[in-house]
N, C-alpha and C. Protein backbone atom coordinates (compact mmCIF):
# COMPACT_ATOMS: atom_id res chain seq x y z
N UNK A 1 81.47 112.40 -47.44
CA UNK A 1 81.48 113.24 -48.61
C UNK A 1 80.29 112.87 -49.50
N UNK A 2 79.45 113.82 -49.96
CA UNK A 2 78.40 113.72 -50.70
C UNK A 2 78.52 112.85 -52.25
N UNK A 3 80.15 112.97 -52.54
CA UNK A 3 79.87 112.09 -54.03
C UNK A 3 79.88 110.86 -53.45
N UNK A 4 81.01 110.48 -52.32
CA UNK A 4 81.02 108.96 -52.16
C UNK A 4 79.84 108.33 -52.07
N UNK A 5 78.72 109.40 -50.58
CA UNK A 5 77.18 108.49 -50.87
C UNK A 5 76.44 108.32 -51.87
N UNK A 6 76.71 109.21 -53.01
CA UNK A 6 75.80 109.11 -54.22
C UNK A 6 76.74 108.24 -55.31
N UNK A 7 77.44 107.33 -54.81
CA UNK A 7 78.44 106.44 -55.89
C UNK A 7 79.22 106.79 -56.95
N UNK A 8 79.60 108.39 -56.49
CA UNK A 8 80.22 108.98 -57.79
C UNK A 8 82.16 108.49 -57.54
N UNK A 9 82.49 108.39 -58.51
CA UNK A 9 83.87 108.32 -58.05
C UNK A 9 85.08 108.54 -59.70
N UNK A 10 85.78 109.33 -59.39
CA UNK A 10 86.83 109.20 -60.35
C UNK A 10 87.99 109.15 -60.53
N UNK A 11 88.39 108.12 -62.05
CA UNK A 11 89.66 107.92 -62.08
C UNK A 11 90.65 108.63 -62.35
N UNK A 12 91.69 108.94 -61.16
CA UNK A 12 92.72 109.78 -61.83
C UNK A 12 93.51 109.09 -62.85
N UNK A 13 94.19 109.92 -63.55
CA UNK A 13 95.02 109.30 -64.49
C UNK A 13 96.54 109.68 -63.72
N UNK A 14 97.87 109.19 -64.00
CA UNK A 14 98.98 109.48 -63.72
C UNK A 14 99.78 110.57 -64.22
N UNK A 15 100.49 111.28 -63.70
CA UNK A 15 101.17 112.19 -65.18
C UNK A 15 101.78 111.74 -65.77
N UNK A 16 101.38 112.84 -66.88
CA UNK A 16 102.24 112.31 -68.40
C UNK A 16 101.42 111.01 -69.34
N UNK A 17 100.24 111.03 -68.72
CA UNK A 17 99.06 110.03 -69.78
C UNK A 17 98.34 111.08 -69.97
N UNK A 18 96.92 110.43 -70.78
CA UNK A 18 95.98 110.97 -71.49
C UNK A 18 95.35 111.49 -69.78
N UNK A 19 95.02 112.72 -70.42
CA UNK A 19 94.24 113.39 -69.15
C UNK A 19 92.38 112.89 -69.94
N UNK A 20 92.48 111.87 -69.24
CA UNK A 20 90.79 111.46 -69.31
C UNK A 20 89.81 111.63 -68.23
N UNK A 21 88.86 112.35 -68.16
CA UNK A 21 88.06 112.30 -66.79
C UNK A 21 86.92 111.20 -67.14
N UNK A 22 86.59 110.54 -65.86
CA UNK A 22 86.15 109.52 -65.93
C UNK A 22 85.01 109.59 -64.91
N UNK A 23 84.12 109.21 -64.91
CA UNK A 23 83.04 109.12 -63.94
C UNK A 23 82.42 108.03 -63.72
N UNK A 24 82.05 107.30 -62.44
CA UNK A 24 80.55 106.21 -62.59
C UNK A 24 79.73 106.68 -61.63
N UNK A 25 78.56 106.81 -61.46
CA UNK A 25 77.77 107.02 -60.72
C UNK A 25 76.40 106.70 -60.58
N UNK A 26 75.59 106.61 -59.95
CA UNK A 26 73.69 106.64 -59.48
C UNK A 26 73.34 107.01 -60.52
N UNK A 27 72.29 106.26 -61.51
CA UNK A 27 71.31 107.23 -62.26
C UNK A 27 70.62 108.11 -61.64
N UNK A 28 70.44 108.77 -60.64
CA UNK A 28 69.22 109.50 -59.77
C UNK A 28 69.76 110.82 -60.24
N UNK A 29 68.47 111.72 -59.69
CA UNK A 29 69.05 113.57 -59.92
C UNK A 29 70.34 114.04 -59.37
N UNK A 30 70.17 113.83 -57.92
CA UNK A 30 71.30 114.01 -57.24
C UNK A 30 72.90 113.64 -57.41
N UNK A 31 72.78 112.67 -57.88
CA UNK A 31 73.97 112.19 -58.25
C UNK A 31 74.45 112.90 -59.93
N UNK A 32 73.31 112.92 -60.71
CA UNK A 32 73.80 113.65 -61.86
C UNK A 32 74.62 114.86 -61.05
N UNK A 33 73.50 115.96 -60.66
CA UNK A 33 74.31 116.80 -60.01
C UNK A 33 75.13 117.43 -59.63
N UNK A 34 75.65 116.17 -58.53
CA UNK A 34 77.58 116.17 -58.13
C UNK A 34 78.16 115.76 -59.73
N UNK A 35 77.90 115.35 -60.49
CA UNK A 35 78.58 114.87 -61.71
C UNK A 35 78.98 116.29 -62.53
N UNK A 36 77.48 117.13 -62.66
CA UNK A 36 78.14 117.91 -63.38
C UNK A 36 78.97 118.97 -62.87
N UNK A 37 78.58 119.07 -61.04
CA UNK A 37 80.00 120.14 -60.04
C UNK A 37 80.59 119.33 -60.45
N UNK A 38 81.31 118.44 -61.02
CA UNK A 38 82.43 117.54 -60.48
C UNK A 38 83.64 118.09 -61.77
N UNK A 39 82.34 118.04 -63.04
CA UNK A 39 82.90 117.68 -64.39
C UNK A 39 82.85 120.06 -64.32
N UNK A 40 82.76 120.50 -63.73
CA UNK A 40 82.60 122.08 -64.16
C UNK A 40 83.62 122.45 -63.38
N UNK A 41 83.99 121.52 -62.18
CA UNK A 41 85.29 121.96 -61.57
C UNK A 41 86.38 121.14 -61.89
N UNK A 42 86.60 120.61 -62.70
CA UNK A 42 87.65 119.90 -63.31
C UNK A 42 87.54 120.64 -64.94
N UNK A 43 87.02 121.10 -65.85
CA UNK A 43 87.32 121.24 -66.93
C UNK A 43 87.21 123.55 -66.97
N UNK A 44 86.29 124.00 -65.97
CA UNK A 44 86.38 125.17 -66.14
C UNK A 44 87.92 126.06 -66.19
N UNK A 45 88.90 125.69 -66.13
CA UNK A 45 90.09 126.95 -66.06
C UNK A 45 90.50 126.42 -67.53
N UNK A 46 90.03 125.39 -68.03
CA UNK A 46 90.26 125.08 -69.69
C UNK A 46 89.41 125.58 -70.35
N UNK A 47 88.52 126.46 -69.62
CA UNK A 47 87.27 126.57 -71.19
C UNK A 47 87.07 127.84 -70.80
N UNK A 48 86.16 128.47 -71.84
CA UNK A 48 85.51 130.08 -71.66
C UNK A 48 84.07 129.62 -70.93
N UNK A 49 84.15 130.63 -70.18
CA UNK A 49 82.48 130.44 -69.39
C UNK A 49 81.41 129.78 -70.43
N UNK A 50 81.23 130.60 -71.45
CA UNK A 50 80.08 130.04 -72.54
C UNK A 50 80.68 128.34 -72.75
N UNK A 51 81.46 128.36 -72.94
CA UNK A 51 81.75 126.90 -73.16
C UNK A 51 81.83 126.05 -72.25
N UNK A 52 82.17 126.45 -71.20
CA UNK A 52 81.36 125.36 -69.49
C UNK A 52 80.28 125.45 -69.53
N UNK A 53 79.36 126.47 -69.79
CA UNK A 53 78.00 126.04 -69.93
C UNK A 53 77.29 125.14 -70.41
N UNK A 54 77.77 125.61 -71.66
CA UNK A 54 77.24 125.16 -73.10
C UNK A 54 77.52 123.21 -73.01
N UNK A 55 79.18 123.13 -71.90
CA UNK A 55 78.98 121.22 -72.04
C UNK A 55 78.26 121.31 -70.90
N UNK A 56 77.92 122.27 -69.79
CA UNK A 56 76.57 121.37 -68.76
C UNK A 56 75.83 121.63 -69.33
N UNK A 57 74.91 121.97 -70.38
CA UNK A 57 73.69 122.08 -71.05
C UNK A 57 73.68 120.94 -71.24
N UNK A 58 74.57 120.72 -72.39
CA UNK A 58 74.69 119.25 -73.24
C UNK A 58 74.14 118.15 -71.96
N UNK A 59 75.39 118.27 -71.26
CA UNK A 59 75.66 117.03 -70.08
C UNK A 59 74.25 116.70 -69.47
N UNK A 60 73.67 117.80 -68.70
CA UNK A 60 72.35 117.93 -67.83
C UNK A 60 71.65 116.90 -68.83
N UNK A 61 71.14 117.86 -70.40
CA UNK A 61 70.18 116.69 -70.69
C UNK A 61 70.56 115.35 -71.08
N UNK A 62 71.60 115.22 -71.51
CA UNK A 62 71.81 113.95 -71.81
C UNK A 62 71.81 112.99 -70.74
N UNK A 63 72.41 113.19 -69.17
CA UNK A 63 71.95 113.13 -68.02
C UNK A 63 71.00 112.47 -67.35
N UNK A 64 69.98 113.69 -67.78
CA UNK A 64 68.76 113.88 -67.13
C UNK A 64 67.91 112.45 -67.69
N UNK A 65 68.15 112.97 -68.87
CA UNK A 65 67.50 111.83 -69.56
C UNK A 65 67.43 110.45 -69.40
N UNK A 66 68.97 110.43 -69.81
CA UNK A 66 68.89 108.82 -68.96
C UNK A 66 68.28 108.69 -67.56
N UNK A 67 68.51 108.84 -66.79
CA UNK A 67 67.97 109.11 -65.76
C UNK A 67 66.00 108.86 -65.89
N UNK A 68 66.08 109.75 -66.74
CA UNK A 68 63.88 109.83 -66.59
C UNK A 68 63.61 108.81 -67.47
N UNK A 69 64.11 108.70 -68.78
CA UNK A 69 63.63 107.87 -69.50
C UNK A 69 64.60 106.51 -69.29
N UNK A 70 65.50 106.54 -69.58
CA UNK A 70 66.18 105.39 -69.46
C UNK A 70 66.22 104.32 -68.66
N UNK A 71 65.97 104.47 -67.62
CA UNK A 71 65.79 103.80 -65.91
C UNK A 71 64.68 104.11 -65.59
N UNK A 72 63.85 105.39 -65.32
CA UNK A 72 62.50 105.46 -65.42
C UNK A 72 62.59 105.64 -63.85
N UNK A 73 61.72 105.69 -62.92
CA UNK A 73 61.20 106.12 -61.12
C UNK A 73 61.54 104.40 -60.64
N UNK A 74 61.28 103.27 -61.22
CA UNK A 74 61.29 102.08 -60.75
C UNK A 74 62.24 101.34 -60.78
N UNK A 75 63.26 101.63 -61.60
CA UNK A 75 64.79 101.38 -61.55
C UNK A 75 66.32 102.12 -61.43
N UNK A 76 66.82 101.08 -60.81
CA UNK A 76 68.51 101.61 -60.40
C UNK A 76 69.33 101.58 -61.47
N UNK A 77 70.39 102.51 -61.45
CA UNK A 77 71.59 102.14 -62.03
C UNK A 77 72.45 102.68 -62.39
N UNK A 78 73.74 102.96 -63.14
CA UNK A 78 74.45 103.26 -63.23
C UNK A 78 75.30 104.00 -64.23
N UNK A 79 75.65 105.22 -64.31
CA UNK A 79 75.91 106.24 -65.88
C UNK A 79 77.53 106.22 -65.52
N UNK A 80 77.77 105.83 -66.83
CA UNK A 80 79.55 106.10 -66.89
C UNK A 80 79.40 107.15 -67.95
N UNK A 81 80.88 108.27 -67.49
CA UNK A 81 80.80 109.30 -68.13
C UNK A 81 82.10 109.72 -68.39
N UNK A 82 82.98 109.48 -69.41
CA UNK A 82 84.64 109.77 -69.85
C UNK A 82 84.14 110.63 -70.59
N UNK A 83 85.36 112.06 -70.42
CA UNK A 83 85.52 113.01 -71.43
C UNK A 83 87.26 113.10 -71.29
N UNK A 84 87.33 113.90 -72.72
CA UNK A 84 89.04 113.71 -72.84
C UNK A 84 88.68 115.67 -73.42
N UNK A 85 89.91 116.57 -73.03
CA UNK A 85 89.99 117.81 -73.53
C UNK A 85 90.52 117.59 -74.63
N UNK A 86 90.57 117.66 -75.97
CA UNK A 86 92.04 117.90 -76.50
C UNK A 86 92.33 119.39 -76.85
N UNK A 87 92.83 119.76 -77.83
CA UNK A 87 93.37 120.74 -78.20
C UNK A 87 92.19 121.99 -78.20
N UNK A 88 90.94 121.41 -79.39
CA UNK A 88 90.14 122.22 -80.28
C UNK A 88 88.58 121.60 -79.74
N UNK A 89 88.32 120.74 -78.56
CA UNK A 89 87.13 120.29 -78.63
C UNK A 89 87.15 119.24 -76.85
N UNK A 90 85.90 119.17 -76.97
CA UNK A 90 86.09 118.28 -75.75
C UNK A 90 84.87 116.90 -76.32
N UNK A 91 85.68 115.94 -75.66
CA UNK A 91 85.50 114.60 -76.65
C UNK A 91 84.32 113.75 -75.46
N UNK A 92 83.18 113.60 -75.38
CA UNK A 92 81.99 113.11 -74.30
C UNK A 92 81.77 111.83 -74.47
N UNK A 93 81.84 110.61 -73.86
CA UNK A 93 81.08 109.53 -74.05
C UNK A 93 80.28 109.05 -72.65
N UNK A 94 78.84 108.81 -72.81
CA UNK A 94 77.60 108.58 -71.66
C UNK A 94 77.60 106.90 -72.38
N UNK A 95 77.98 106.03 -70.97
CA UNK A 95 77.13 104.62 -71.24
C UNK A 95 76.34 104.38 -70.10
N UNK A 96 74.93 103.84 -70.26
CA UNK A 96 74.20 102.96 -69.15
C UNK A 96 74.11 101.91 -69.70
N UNK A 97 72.92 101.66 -69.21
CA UNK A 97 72.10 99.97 -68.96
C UNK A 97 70.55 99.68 -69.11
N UNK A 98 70.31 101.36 -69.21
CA UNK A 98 68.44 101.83 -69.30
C UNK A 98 68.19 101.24 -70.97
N UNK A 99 66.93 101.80 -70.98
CA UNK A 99 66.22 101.17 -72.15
C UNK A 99 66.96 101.96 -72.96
N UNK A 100 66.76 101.35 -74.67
CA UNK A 100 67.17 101.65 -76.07
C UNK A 100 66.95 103.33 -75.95
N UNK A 101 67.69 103.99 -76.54
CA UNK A 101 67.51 105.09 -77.24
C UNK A 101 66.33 105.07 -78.42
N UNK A 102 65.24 105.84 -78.55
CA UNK A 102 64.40 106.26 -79.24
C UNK A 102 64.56 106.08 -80.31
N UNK A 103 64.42 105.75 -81.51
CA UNK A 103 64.88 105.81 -82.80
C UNK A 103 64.39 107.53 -83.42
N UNK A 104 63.82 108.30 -82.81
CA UNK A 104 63.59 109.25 -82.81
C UNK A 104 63.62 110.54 -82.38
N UNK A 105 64.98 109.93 -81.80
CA UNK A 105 66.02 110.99 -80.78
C UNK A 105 66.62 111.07 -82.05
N UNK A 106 67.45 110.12 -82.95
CA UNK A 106 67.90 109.85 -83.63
C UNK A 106 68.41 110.32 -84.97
N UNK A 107 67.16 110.34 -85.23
CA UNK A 107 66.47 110.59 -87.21
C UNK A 107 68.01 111.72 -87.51
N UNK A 108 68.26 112.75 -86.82
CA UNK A 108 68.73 113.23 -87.85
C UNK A 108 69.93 113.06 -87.95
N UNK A 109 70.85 111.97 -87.30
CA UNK A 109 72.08 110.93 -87.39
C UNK A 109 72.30 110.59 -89.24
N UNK A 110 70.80 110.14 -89.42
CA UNK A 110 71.12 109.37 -91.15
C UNK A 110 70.30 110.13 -92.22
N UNK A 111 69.08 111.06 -91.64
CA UNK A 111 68.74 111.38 -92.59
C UNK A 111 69.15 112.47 -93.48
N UNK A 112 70.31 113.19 -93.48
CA UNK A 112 71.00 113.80 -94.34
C UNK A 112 70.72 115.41 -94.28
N UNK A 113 69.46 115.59 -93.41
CA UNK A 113 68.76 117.35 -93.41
C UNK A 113 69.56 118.01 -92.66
N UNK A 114 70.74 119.13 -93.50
CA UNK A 114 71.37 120.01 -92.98
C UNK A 114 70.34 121.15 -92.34
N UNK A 115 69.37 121.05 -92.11
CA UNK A 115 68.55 122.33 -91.75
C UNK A 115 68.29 121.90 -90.19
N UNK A 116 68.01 122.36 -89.09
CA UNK A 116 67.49 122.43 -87.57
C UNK A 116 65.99 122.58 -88.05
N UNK A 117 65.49 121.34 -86.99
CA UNK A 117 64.17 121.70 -87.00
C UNK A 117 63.62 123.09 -86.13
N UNK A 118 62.36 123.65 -86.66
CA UNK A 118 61.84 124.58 -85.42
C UNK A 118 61.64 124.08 -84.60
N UNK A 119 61.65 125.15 -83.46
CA UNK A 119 61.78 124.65 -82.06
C UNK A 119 60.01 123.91 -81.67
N UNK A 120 58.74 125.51 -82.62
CA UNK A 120 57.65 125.44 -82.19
C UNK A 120 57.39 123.76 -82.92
N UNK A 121 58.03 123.16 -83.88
CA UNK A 121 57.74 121.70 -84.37
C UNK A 121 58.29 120.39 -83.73
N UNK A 122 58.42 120.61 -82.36
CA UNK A 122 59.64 119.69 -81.85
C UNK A 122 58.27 118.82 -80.91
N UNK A 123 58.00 117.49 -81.05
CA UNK A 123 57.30 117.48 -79.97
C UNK A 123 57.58 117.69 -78.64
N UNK A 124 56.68 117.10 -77.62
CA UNK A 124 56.20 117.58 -76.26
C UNK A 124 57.33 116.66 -75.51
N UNK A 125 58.66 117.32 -74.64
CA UNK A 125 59.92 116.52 -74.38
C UNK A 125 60.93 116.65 -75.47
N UNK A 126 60.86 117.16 -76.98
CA UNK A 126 61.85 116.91 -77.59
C UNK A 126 62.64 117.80 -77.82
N UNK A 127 62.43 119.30 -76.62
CA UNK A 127 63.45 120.00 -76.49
C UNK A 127 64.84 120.03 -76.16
N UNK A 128 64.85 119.28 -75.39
CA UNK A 128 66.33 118.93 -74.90
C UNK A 128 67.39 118.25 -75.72
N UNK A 129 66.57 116.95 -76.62
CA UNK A 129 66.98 116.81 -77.66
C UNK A 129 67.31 117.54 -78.77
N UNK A 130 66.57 118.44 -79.31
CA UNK A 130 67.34 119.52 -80.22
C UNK A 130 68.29 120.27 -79.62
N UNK A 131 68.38 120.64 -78.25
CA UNK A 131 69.73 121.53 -77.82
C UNK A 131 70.96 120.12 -77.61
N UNK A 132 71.13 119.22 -77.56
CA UNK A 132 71.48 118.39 -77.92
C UNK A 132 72.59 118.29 -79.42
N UNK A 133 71.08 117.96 -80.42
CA UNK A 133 71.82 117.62 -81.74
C UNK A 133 72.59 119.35 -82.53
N UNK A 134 71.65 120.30 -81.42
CA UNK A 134 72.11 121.59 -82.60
C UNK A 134 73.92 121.64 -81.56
N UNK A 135 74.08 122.00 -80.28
CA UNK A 135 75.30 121.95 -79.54
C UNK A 135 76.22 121.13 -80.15
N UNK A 136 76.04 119.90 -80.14
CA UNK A 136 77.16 118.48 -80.37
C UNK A 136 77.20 118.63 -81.53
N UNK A 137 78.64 117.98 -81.91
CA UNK A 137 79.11 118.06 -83.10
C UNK A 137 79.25 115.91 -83.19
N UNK A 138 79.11 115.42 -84.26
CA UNK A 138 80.02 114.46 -84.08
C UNK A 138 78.86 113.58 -83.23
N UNK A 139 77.86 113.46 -83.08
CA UNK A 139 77.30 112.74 -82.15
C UNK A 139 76.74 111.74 -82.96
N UNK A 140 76.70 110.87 -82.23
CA UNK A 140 76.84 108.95 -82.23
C UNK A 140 75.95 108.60 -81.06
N UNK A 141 75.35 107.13 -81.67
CA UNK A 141 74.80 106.84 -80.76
C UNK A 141 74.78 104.94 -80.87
N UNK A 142 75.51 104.08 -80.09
CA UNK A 142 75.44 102.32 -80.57
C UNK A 142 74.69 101.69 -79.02
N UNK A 143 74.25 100.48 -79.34
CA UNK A 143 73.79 99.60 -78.34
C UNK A 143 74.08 98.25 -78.92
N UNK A 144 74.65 97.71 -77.54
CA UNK A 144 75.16 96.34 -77.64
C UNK A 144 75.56 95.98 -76.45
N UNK A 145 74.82 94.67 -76.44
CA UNK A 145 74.55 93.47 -75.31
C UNK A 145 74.20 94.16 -73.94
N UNK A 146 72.82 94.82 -74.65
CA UNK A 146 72.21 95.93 -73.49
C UNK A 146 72.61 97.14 -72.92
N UNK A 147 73.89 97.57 -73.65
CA UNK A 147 74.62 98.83 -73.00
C UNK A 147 74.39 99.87 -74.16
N UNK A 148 74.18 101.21 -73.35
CA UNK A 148 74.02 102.40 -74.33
C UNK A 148 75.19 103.05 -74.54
N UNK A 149 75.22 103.38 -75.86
CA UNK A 149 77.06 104.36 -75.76
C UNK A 149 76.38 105.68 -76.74
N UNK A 150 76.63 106.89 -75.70
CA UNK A 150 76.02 107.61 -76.81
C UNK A 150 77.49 108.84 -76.43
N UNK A 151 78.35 109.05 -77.85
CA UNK A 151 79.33 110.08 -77.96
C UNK A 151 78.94 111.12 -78.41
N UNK A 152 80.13 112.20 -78.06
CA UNK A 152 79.86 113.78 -79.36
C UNK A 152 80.77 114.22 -78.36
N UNK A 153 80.96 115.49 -79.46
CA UNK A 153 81.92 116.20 -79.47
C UNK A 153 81.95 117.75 -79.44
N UNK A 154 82.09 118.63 -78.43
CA UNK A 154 82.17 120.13 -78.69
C UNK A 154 83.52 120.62 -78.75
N UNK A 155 82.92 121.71 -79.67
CA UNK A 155 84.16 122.30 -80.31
C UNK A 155 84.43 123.72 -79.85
N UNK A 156 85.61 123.42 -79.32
CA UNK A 156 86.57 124.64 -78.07
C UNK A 156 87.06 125.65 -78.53
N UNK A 157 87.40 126.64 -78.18
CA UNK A 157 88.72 127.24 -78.19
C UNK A 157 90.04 126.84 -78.38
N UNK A 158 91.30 126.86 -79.38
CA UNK A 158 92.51 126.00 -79.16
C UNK A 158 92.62 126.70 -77.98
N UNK A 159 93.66 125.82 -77.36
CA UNK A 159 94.76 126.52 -76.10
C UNK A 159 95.65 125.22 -76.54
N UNK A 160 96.89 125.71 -76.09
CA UNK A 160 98.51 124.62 -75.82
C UNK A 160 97.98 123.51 -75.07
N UNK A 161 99.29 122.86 -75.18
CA UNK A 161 99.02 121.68 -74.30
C UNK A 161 99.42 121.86 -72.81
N UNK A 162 100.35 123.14 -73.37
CA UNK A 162 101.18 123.39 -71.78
C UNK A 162 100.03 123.82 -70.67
N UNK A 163 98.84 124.35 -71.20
CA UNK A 163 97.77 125.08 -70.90
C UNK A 163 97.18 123.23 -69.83
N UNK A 164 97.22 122.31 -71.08
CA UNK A 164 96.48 121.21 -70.66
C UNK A 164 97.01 120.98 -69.35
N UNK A 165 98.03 121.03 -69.14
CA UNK A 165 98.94 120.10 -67.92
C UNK A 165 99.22 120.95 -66.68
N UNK A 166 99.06 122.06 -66.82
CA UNK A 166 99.09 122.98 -65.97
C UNK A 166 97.69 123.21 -65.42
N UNK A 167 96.57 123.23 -65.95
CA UNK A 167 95.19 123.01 -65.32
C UNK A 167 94.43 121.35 -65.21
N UNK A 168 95.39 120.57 -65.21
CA UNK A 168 94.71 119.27 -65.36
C UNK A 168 94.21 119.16 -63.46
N UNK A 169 94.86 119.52 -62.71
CA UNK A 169 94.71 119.39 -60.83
C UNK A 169 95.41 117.96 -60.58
N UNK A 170 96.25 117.38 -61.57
CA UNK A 170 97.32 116.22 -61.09
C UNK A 170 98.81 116.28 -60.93
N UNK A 171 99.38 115.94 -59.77
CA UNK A 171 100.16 116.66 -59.21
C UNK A 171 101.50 115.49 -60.38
């Protein structure tokens, strides 16, 4: 099976716990990939099309990224990826092991500017990042003892819970 060779693997949860999807896998393209079939066929009968998109948009670059920048062509390693549905939002956390986050991915975490930058003012690569900060709600970003944790949050459609447990695929 194509995820096992690309080191993808996830934890089921039991019924009647937190339905958490969980991922570890290859920093490489390929393996993102199967991550995001993995994560579009596990969360699509919970969401509206625009909103499966809209978290592989998110996902891809945040992803990708790690991947190009983070680890870079000369190193290995490894992206953990938990999301939880709840009610009104779906809850994302990405950790590696690649280099620091940019302090300039960043800036608009603290600096207080309710406005989106223009797109034509974004430098060269810092597109993905604005579809990023404008998509996510709630986004965070910590490092400690070399590990990256970068969260956020999109905001859903309600549906029930009965909705949750009936499309979770755990028997």
């Amino acid at each position: 099976m194509l995820a096992e060779r690309r080191g993808l693997t996830e934890a089921r949860p039991k019924r009647g716990t937190a339905q958490v999807f969980h991922l570890s896998f290859l920093a490489d393209p390929l393996s993102v990939r199967a991550a995001l079939c993995a994560t579009r066929a596990r969360f699509a009968r919970q969401m509206s099309e625009d909103e499966t998109g809209t978290l592989e948009l998110v996902l891809a670059e945040v992803l990708n990224n790690i991947v190009e920048h983070g680890y870079g062509a000369d190193e290995t390693g490894t992206i953990t990826l938990s999301m939880v549905r709840d009610r009104c939002s779906m809850i994302c956390s990405v950790s590696d092991d690649g280099v620091e986050l940019p302090a300039r991915c960043l800036d608009h975490l603290w600096d207080g500017a309710p406005s989106r930058p223009a797109p034509e003012d974004l430098p060269e690569g810092g597109f993905g990042w604005f579809l990023i900060r404008d998509l996510a709600e709630d986004l965070g970003y910590h490092r400690e003892g070399g590990r990256n944790l970068l969260a956020f949050r999109l905001p859903l459609q309600a549906f029930s819970s009965d909705e949750t447990e009936a499309d979770s695929g755990h028997p």
